[in-house]
N, C-alpha and C. Protein backbone atom coordinates (compact mmCIF):
# COMPACT_ATOMS: atom_id res chain seq x y z
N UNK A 1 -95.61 -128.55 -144.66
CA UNK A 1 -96.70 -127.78 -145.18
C UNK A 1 -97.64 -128.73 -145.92
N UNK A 2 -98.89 -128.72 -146.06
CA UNK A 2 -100.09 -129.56 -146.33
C UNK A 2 -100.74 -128.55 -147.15
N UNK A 3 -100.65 -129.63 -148.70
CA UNK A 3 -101.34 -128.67 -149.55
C UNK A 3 -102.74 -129.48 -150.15
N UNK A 4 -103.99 -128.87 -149.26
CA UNK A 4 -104.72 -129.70 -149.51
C UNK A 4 -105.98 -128.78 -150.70
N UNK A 5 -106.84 -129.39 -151.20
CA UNK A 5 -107.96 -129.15 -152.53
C UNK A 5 -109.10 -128.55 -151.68
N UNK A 6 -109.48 -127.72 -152.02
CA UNK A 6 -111.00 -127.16 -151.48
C UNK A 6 -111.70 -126.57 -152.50
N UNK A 7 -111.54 -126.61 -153.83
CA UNK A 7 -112.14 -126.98 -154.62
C UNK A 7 -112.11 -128.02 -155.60
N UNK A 8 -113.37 -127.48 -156.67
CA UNK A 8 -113.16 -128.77 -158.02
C UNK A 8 -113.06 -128.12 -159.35
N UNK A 9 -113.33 -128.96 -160.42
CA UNK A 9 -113.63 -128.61 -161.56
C UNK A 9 -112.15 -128.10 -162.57
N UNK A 10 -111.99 -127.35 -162.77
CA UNK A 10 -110.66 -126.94 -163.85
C UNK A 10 -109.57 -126.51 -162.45
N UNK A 11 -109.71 -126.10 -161.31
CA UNK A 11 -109.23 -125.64 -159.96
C UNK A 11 -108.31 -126.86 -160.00
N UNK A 12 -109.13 -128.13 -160.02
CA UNK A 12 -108.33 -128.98 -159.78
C UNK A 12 -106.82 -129.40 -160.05
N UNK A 13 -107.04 -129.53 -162.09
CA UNK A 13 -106.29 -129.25 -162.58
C UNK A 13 -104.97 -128.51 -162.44
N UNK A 14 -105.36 -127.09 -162.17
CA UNK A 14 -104.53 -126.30 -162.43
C UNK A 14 -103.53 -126.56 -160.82
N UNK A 15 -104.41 -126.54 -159.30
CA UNK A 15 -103.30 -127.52 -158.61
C UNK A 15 -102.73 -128.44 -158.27
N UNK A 16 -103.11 -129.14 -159.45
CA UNK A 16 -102.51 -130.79 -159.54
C UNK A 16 -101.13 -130.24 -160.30
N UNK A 17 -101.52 -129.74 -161.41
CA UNK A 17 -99.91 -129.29 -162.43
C UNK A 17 -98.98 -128.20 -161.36
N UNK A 18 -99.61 -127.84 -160.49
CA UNK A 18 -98.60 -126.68 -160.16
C UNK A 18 -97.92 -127.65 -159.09
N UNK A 19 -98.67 -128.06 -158.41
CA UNK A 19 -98.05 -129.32 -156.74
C UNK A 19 -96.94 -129.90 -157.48
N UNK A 20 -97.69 -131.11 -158.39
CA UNK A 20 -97.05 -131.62 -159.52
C UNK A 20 -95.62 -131.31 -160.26
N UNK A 21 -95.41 -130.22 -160.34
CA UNK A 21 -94.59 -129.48 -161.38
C UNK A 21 -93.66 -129.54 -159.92
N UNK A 22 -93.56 -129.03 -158.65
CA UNK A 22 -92.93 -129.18 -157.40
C UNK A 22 -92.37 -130.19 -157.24
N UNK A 23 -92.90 -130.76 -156.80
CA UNK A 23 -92.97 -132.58 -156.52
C UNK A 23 -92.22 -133.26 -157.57
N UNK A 24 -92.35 -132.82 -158.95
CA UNK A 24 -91.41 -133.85 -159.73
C UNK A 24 -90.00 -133.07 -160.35
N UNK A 25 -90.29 -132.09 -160.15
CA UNK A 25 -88.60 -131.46 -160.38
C UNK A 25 -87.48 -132.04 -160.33
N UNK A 26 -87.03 -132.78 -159.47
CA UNK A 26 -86.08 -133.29 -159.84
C UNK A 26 -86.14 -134.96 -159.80
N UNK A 27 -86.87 -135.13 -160.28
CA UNK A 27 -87.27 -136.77 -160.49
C UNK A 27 -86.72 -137.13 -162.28
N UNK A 28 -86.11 -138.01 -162.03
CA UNK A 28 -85.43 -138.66 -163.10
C UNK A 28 -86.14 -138.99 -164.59
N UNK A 29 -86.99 -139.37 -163.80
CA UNK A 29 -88.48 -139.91 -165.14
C UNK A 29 -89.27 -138.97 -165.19
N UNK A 30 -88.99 -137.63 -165.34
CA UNK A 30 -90.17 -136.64 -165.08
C UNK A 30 -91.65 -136.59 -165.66
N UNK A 31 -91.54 -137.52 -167.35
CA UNK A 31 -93.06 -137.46 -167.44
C UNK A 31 -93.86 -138.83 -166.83
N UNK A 32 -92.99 -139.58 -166.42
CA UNK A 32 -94.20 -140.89 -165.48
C UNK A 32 -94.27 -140.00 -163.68
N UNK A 33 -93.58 -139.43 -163.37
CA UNK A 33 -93.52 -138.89 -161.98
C UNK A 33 -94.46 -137.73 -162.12
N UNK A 34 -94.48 -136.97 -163.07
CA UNK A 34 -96.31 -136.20 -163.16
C UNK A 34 -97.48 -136.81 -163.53
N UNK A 35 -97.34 -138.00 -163.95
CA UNK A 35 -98.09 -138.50 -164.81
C UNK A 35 -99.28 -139.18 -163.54
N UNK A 36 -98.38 -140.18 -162.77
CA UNK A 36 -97.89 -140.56 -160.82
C UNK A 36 -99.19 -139.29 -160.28
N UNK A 37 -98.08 -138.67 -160.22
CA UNK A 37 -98.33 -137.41 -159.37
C UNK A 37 -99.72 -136.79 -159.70
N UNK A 38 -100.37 -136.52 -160.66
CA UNK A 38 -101.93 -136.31 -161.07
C UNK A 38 -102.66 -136.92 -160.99
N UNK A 39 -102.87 -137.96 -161.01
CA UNK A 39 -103.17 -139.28 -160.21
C UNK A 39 -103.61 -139.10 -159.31
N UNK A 40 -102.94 -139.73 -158.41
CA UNK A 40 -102.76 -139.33 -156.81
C UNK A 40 -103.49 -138.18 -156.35
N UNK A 41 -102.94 -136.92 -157.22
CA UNK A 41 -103.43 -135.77 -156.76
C UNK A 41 -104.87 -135.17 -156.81
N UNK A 42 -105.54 -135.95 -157.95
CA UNK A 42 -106.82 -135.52 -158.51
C UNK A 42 -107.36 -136.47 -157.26
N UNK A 43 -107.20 -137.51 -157.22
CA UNK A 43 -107.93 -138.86 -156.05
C UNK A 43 -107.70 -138.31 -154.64
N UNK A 44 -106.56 -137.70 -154.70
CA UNK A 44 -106.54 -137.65 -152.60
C UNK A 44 -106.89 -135.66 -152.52
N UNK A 45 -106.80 -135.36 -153.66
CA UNK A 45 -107.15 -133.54 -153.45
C UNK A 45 -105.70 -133.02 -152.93
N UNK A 46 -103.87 -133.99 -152.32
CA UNK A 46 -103.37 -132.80 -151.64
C UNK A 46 -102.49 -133.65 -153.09
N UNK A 47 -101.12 -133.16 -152.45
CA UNK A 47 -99.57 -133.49 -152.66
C UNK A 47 -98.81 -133.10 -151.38
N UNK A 48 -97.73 -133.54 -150.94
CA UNK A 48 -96.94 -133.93 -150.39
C UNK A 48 -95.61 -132.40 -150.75
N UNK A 49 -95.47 -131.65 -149.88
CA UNK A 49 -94.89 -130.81 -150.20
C UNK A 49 -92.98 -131.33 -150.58
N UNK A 50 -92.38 -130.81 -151.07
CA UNK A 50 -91.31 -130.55 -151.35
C UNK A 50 -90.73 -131.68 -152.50
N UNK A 51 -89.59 -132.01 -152.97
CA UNK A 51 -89.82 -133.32 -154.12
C UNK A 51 -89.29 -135.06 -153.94
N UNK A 52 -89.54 -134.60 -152.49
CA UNK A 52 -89.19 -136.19 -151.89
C UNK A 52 -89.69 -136.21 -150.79
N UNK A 53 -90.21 -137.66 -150.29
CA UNK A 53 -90.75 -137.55 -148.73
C UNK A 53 -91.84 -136.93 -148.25
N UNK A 54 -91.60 -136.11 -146.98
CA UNK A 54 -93.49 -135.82 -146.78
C UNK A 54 -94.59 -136.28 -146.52
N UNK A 55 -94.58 -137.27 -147.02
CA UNK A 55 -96.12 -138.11 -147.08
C UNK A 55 -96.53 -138.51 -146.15
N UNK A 56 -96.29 -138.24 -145.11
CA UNK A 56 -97.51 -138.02 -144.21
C UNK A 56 -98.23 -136.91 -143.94
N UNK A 57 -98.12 -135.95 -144.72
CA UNK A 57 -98.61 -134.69 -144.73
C UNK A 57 -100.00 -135.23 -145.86
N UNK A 58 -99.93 -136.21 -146.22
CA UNK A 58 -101.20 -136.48 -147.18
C UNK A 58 -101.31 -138.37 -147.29
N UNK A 59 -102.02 -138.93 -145.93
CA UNK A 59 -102.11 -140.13 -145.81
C UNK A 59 -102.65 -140.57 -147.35
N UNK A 60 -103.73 -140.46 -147.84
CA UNK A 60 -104.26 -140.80 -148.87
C UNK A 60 -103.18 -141.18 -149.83
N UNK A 61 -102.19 -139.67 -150.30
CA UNK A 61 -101.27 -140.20 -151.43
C UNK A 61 -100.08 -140.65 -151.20
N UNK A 62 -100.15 -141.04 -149.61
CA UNK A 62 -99.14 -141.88 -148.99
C UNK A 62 -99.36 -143.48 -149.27
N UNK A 63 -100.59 -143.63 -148.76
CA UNK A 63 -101.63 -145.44 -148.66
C UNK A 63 -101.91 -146.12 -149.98
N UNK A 64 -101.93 -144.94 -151.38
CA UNK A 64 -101.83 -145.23 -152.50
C UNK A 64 -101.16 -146.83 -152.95
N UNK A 65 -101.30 -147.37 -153.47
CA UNK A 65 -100.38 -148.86 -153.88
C UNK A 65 -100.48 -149.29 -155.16
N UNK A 66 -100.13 -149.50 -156.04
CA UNK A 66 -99.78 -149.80 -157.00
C UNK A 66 -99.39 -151.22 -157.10
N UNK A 67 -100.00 -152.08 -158.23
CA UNK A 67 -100.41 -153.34 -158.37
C UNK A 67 -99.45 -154.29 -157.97
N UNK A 68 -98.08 -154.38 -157.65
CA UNK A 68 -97.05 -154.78 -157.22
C UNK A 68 -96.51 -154.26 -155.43
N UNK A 69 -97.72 -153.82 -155.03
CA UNK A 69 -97.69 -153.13 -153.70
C UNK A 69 -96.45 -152.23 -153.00
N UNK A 70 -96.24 -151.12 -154.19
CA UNK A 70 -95.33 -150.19 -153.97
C UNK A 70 -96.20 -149.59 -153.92
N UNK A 71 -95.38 -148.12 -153.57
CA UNK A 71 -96.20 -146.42 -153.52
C UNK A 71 -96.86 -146.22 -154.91
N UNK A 72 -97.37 -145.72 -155.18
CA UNK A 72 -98.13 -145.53 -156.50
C UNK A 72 -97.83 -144.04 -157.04
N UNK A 73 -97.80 -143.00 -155.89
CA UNK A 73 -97.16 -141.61 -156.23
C UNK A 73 -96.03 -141.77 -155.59
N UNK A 74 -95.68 -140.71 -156.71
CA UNK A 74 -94.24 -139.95 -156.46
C UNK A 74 -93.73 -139.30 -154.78
């Protein structure tokens, strides 16, 4: 499932925390893995459904890299 942004403004927000809140459930570090995850989510508009994997359902917060050329989201 592909959860992508079709709008902006406070919209955004509110489905960045909800994807977000999905996506990091059971992640160990939960406030750097939302932290990750809003990120990503505000920049590419989707998230990656379920709380692992996926990501090709959202190339953008897949291609993400992080200064040591890992994934950058969760």
């Amino acid at each position: 499932m592909h959860y992508a942004l079709r709008k902006s403004g406070s919209c955004v927000l509110g489905f960045c925390d909800s994807k977000c809140a999905v996506r990091c459930s059971k992640a160990s570090l939960q406030d750097r893995c939302l932290k990750y995850c809003g990120i990503c989510c505000e920049e590419c508009h989707c998230v990656p459904s379920g709380t692992y994997g996926n990501k090709d359902e959202c190339p953008c917060y897949r291609d993400k890299k992080n200064s040591k050329d890992g994934s950058k989201c969760p």
